[in-house]
C-alpha atoms as a PDB file:
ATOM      1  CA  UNK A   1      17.866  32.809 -20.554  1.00  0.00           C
ATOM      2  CA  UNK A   2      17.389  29.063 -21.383  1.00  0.00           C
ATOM      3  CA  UNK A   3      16.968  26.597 -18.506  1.00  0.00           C
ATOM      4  CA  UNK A   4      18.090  22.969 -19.081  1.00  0.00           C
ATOM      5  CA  UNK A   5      16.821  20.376 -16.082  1.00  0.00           C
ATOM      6  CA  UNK A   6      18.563  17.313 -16.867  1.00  0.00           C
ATOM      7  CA  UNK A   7      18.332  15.519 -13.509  1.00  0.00           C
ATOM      8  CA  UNK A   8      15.419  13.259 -13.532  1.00  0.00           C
ATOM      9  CA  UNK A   9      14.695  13.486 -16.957  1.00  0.00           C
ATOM     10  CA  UNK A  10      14.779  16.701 -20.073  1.00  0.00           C
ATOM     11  CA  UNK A  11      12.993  19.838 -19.954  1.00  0.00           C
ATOM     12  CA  UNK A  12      13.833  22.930 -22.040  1.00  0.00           C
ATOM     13  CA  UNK A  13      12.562  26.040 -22.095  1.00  0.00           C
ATOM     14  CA  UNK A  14      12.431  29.202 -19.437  1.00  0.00           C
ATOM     15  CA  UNK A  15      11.244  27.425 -16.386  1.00  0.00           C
ATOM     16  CA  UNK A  16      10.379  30.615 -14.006  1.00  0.00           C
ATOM     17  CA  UNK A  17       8.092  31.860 -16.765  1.00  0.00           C
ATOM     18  CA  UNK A  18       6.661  28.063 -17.078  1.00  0.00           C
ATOM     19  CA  UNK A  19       7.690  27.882 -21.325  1.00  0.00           C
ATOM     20  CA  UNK A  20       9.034  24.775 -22.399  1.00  0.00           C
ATOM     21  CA  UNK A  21      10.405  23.939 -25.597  1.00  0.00           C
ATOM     22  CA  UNK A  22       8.978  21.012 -27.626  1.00  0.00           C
ATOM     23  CA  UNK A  23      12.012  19.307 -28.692  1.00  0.00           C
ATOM     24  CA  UNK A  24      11.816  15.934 -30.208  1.00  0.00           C
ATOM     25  CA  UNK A  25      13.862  13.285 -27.920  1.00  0.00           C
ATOM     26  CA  UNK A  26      17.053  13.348 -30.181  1.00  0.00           C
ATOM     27  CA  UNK A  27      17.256  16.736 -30.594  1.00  0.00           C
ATOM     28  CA  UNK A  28      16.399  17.580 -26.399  1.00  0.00           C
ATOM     29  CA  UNK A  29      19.456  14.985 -25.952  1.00  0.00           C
ATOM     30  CA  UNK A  30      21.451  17.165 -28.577  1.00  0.00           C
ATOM     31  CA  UNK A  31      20.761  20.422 -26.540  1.00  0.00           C
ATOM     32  CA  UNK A  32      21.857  18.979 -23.361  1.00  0.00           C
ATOM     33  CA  UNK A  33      25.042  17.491 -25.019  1.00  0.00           C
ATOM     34  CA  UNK A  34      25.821  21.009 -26.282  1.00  0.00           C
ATOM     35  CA  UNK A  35      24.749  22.978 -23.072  1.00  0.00           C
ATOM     36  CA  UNK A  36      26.678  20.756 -20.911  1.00  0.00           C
ATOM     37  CA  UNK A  37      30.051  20.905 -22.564  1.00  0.00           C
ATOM     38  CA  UNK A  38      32.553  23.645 -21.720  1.00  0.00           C
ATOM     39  CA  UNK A  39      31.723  27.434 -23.280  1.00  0.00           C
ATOM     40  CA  UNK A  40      28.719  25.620 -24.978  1.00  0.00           C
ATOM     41  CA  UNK A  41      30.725  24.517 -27.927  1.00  0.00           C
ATOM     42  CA  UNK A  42      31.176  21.632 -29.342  1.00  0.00           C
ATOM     43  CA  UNK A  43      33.307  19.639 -32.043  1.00  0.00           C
ATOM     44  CA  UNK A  44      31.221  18.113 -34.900  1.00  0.00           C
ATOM     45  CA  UNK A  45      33.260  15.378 -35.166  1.00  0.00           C
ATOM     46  CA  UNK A  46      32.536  14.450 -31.378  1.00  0.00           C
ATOM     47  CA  UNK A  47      29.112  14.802 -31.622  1.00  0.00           C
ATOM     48  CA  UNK A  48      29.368  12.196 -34.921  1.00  0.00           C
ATOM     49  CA  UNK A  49      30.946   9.737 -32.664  1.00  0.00           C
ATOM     50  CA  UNK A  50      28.947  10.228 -29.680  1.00  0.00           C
ATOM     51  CA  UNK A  51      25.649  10.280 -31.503  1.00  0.00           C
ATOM     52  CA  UNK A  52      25.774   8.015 -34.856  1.00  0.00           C
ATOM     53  CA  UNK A  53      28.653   6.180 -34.491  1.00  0.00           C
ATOM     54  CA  UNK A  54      27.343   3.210 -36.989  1.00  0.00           C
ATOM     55  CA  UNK A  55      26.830   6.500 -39.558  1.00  0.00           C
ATOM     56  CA  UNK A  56      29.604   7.375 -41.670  1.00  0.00           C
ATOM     57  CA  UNK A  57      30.549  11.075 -41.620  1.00  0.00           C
ATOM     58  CA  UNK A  58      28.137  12.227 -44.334  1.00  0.00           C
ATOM     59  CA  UNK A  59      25.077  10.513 -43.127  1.00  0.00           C
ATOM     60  CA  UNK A  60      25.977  11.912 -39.580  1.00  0.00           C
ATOM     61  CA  UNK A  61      26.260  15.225 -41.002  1.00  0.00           C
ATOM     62  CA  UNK A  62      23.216  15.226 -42.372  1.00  0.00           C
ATOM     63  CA  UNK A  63      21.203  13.237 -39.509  1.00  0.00           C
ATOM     64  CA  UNK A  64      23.510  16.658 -37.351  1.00  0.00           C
ATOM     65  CA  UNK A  65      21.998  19.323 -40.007  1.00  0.00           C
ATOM     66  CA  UNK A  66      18.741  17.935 -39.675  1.00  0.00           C
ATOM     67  CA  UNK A  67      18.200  18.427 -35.705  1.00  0.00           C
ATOM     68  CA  UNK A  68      20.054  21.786 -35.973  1.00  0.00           C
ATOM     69  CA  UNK A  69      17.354  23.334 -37.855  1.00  0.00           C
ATOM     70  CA  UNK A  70      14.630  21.954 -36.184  1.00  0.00           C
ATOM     71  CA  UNK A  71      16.489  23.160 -32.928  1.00  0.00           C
ATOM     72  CA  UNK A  72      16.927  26.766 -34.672  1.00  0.00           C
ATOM     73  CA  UNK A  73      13.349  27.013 -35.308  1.00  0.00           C
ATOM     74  CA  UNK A  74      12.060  25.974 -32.287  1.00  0.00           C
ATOM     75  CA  UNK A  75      14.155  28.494 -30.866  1.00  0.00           C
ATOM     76  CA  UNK A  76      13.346  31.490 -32.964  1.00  0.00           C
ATOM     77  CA  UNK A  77       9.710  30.461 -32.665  1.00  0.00           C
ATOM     78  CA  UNK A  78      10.259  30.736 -28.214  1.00  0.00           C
ATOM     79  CA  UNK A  79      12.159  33.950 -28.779  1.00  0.00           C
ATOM     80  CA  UNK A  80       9.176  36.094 -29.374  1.00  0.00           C
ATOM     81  CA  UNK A  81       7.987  35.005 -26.093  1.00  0.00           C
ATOM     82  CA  UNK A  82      11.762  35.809 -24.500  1.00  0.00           C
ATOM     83  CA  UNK A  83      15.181  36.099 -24.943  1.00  0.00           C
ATOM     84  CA  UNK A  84      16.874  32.617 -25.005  1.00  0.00           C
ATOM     85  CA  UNK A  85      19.547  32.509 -27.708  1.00  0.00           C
ATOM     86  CA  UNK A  86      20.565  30.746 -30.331  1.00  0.00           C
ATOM     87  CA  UNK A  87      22.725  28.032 -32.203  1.00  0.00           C
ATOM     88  CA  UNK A  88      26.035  29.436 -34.229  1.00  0.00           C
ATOM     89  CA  UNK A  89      27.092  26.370 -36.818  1.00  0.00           C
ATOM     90  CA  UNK A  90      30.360  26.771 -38.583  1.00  0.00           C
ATOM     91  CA  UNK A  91      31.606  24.023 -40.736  1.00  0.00           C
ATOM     92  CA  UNK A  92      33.559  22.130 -37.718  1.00  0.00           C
ATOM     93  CA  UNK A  93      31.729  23.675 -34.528  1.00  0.00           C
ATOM     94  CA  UNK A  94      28.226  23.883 -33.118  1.00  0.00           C
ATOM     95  CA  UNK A  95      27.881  26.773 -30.110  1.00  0.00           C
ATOM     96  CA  UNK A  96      24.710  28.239 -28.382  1.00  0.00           C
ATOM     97  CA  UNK A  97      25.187  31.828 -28.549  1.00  0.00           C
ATOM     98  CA  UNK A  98      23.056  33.148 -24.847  1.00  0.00           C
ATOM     99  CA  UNK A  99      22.955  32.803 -21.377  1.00  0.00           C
ATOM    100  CA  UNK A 100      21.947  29.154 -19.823  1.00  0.00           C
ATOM    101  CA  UNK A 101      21.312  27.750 -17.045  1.00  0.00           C
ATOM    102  CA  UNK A 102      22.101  24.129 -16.745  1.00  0.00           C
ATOM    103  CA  UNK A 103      20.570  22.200 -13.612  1.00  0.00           C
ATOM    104  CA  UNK A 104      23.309  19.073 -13.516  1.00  0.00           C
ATOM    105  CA  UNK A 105      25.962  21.855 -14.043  1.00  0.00           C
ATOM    106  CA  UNK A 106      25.494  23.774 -11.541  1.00  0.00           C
ATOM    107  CA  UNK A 107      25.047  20.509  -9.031  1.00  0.00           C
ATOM    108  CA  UNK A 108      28.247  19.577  -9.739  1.00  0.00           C
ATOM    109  CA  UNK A 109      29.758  22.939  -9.100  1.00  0.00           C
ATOM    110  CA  UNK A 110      27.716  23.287  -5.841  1.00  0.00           C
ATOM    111  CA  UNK A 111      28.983  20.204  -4.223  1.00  0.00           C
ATOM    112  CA  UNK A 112      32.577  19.559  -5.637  1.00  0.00           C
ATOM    113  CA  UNK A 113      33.233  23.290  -4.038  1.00  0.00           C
ATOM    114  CA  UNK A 114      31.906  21.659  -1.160  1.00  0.00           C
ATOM    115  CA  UNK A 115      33.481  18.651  -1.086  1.00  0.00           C
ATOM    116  CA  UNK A 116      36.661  20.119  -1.777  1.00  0.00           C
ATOM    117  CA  UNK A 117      36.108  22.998   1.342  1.00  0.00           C
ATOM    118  CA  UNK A 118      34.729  20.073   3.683  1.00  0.00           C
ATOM    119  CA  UNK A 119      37.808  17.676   2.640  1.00  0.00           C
ATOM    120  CA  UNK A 120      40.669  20.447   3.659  1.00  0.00           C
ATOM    121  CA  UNK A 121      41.930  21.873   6.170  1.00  0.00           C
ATOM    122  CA  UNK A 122      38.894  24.255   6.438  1.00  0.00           C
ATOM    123  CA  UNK A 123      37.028  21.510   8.170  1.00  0.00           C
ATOM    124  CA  UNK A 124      36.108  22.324  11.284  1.00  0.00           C
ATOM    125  CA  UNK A 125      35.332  25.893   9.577  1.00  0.00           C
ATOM    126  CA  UNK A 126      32.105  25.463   7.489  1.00  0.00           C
ATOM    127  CA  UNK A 127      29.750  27.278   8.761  1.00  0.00           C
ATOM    128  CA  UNK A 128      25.996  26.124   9.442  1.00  0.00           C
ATOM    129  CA  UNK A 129      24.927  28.061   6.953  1.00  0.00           C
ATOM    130  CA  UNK A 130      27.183  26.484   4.464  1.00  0.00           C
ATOM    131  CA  UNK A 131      25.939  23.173   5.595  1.00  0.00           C
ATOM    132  CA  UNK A 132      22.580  23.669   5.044  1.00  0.00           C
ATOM    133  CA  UNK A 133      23.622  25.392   1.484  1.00  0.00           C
ATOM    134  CA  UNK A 134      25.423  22.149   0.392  1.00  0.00           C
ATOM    135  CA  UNK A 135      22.095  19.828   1.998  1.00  0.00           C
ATOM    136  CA  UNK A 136      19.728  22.380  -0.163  1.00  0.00           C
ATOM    137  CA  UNK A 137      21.818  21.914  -3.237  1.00  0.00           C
ATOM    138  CA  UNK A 138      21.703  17.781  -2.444  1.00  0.00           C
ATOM    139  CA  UNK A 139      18.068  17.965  -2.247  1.00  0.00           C
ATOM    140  CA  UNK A 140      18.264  19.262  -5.729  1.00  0.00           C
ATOM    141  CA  UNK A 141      18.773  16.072  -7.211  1.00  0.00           C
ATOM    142  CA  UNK A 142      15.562  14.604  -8.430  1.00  0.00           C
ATOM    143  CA  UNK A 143      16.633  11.989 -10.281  1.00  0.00           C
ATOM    144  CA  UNK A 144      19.855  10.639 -12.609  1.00  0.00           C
ATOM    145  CA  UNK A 145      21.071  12.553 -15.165  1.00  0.00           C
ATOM    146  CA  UNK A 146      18.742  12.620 -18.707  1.00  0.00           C
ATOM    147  CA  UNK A 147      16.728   9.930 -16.841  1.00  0.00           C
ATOM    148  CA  UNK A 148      15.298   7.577 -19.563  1.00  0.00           C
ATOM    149  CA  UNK A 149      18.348   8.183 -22.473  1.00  0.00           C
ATOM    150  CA  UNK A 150      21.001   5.513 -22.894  1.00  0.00           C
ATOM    151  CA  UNK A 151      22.947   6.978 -25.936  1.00  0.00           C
ATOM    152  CA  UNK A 152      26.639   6.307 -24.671  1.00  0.00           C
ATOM    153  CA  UNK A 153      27.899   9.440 -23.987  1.00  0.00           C
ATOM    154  CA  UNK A 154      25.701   9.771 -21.008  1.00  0.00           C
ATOM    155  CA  UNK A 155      26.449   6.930 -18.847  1.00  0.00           C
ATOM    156  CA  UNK A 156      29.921   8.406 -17.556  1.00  0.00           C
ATOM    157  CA  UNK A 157      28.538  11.746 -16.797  1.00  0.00           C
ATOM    158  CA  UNK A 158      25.650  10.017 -15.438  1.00  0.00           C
ATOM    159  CA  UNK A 159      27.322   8.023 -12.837  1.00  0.00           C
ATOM    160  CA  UNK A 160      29.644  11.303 -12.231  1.00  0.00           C
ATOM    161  CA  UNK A 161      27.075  13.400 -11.066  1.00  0.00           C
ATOM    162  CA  UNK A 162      25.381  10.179  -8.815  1.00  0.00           C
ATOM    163  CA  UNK A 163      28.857   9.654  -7.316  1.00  0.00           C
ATOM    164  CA  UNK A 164      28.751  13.169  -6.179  1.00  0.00           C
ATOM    165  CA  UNK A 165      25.428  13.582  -4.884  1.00  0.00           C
ATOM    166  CA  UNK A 166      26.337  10.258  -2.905  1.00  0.00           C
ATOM    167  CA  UNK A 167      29.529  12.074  -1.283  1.00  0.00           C
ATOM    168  CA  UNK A 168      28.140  14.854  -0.607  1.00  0.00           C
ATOM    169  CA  UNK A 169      25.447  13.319   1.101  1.00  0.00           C
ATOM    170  CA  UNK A 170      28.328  11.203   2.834  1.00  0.00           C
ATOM    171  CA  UNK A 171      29.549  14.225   4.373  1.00  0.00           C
ATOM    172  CA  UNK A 172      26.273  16.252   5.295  1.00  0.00           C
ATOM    173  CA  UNK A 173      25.668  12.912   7.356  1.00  0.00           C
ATOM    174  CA  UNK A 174      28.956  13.323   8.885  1.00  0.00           C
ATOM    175  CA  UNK A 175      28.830  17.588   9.640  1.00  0.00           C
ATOM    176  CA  UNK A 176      25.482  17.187  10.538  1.00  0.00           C
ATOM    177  CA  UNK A 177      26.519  14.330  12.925  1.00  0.00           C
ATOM    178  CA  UNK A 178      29.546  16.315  14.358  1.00  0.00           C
ATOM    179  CA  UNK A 179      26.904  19.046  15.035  1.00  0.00           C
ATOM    180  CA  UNK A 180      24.914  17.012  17.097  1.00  0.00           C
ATOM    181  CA  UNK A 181      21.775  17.634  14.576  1.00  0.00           C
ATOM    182  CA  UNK A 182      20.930  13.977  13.992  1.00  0.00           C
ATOM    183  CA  UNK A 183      17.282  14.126  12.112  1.00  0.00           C
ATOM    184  CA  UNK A 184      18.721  15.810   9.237  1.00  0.00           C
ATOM    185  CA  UNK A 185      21.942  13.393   9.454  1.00  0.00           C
ATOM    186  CA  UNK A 186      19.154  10.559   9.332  1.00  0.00           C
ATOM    187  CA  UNK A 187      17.735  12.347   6.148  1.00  0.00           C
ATOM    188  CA  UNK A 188      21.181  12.474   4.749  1.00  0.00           C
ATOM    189  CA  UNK A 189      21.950   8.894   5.201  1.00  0.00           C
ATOM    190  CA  UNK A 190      18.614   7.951   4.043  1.00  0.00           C
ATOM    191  CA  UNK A 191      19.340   9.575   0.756  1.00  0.00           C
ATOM    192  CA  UNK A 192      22.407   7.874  -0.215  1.00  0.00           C
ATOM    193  CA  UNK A 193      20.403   4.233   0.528  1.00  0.00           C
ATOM    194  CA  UNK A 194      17.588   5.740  -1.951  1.00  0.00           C
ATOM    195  CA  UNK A 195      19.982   5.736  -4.606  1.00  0.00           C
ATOM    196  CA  UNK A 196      22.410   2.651  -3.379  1.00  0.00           C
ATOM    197  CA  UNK A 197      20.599   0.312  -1.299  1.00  0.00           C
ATOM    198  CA  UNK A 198      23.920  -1.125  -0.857  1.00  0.00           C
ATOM    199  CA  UNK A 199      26.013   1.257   0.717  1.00  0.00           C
ATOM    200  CA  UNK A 200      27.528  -0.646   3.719  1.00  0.00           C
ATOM    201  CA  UNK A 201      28.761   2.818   5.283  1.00  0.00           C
ATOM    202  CA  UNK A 202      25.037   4.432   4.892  1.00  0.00           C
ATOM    203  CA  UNK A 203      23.462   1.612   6.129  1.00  0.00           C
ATOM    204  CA  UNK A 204      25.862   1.521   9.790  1.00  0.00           C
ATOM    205  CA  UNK A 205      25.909   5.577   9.941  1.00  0.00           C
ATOM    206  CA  UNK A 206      21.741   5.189  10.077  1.00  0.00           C
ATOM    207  CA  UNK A 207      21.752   2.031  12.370  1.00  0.00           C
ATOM    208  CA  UNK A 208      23.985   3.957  14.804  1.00  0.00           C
ATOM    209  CA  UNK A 209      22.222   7.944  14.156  1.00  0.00           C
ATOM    210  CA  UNK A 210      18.728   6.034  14.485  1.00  0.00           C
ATOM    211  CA  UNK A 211      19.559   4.451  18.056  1.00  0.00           C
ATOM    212  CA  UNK A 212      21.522   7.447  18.968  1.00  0.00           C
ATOM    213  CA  UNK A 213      18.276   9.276  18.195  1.00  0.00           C
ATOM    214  CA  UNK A 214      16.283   7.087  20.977  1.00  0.00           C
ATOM    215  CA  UNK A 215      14.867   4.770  18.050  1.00  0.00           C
ATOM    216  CA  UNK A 216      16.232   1.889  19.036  1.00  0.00           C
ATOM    217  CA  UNK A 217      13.800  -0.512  16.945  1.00  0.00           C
ATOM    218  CA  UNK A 218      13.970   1.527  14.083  1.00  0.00           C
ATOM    219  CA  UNK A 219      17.933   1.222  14.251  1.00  0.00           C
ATOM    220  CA  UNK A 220      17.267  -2.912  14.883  1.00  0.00           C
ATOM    221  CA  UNK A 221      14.883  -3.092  11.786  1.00  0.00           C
ATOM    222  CA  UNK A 222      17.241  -1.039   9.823  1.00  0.00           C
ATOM    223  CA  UNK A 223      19.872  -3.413  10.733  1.00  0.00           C
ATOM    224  CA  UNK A 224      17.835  -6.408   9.954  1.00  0.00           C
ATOM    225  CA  UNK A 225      17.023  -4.761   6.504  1.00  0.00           C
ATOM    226  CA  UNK A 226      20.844  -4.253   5.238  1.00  0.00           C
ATOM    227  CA  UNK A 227      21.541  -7.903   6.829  1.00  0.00           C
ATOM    228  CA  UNK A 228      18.748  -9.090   4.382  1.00  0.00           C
ATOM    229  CA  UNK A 229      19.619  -7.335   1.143  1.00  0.00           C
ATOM    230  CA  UNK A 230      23.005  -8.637   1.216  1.00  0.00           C
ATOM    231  CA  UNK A 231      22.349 -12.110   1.825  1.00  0.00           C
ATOM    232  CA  UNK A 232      19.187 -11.971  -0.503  1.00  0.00           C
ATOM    233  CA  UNK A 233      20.987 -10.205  -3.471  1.00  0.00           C
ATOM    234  CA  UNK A 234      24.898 -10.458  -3.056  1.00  0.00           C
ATOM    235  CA  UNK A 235      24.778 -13.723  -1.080  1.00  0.00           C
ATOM    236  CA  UNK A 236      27.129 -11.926   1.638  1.00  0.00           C
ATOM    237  CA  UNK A 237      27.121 -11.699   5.666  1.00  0.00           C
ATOM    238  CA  UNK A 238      27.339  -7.904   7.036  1.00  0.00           C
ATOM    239  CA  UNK A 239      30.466  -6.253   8.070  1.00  0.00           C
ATOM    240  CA  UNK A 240      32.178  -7.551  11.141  1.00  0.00           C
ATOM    241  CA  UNK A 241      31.548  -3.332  12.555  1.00  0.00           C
ATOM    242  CA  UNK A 242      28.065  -4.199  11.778  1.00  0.00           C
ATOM    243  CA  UNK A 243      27.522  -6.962  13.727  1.00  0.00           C
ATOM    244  CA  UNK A 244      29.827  -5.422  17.014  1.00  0.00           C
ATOM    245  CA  UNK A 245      26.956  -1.814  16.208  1.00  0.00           C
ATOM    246  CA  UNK A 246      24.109  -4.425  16.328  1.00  0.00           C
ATOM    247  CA  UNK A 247      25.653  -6.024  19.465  1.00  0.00           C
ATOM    248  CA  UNK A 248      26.222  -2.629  21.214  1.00  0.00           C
ATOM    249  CA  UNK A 249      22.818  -1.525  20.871  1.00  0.00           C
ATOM    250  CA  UNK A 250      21.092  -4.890  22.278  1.00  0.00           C
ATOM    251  CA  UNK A 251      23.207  -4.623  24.811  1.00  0.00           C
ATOM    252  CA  UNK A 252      23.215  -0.672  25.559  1.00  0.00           C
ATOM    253  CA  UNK A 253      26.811  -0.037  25.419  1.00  0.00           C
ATOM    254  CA  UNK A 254      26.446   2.045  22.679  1.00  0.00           C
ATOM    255  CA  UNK A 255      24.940   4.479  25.150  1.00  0.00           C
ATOM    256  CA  UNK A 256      28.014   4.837  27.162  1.00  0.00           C
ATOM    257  CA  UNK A 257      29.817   7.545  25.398  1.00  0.00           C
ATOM    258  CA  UNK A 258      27.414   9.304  23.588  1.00  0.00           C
ATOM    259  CA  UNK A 259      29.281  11.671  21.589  1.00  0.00           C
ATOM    260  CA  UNK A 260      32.507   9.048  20.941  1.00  0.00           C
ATOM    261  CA  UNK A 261      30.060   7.516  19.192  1.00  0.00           C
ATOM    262  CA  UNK A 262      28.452   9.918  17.003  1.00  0.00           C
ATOM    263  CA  UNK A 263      31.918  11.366  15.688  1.00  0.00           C
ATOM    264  CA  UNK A 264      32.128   7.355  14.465  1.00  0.00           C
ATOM    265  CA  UNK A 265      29.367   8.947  11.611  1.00  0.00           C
ATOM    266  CA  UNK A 266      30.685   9.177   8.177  1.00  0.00           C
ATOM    267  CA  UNK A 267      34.153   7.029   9.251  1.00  0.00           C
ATOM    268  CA  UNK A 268      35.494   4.718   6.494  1.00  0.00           C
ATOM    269  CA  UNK A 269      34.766   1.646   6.775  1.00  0.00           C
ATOM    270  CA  UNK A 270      36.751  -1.611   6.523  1.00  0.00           C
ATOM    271  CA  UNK A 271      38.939  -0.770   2.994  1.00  0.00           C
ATOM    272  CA  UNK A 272      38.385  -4.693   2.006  1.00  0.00           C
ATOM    273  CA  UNK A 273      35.052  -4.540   1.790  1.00  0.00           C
ATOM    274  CA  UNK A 274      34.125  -3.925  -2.044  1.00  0.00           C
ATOM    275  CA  UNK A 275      30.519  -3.271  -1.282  1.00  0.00           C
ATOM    276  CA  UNK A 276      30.421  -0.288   1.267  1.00  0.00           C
ATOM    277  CA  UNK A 277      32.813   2.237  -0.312  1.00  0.00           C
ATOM    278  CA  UNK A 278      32.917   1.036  -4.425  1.00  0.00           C
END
């Protein structure tokens, strides 16, 4: 079986065994565009546009020809060490013929299932083990997708996969919140600000989890932080919630009603603010 790791950069090859394929940056990006469409087939024509769109047709198709049979040998070449599979080309279609397994593929899978479970009616009925499933499958995500390419095609399914990894972090800070398990709702939140430092509704959920927690000048600093960024960068104050948070936790009142205030975790924040929920 071929293994295709696509978040955090490109690497080819059968990963458990520790083989890698030596593919040449255009044709590691032309693997992943093939392994990552449906049924591992692809239209020509599509890959002409996505690819060499300056090219006419016949300069694609031979620029196309070109990487398949450096693809094909560097695959027959790994196939004496194991069984990966192969590239089928017909006049219109390219397909890897084998088994694969696709990193950024199954990421998506993994969290849209749970995103979509988490987002119904089921609520209240994942399971801890299910929770710490979806947080595993999170913590999977080492980086954007084909880290270092810019050919066009990638952006969209790059900021895809990010928008999911920041949702389902969204709501492993809220579970883990409703569970009462507030380090690993910390780690949650801190993951989303790793990858958007200005997520309004990360930011308050780890204010509120880290005084909650009994870190109350860890929750100040972290306050003082997201009040800097956005006056530094975007030239804005913080949300008005952020400010009455800040004031509730000077003041101890946040304290009060302990658990009222951890089911605030994960809430939606104020819809006209562009910032926390874009």
């Amino acid at each position: 079986m071929v293994s295709l790791i696509a978040l955090g950069g490109l690497v080819v090859g059968d990963v458990d065994l520790g083989h890698r394929i030596s593919l040449s940056p255009k044709e590691g990006e032309l693997f992943a565009f093939i392994l990552t469409r449906n049924g591992h087939r692809v239209k020509k024509a599509r890959i002409f546009s996505d690819f060499w769109p300056d090219r006419t047709d016949g300069d694609a198709r031979q620029v196309l020809n070109t990487c398949i049979c450096e693809i094909r040998k560097k695959l027959s070449r790994f196939e004496e060490k194991v069984k990966i599979g192969s590239l089928d080309v017909t006049r219109d279609e390219v397909t890897f013929v084998g088994e694969a397994r696709v990193d950024s593929v199954t990421f998506s899978a993994a969290v849209t299932s749970f995103l979509s479970r988490a987002n119904a009616s089921v609520f209240d009925e994942l399971g801890d083990l299910e929770l710490s499933r979806a947080y595993d499958v999170l913590s999977s995500y080492k980086g954007s997708f084909l880290e270092g390419y810019d050919t066009g095609w990638i952006s969209p399914e790059r900021t895809r996969l990010e928008e999911l990894y920041l949702q389902g972090n969204r709501m492993c800070t809220r579970l883990f919140a409703k569970r009462a398990r507030i380090e690993p709702a910390i780690e949650s939140a801190r993951k989303i600000l790793e990858v958007d430092h200005f997520h309004e509704g990360a930011h308050c959920d780890l204010i509120r989890l880290l005084a909650l927690n009994g870190q109350r000048a860890a929750a100040l600093r972290q306050y003082n932080y997201y009040s800097d960024i956005l006056h530094d960068e975007l030239g804005i104050e913080p949300l008005k919630e952020a400010a009455i948070l800040r004031e509730k936790i000077v003041t101890g009142r946040l304290f009060a009603d302990f658990d009222t205030e951890l089911r605030k975790v994960g809430e939606a924040l104020c819809p006209s603010n562009a910032v926390a929920e874009a």
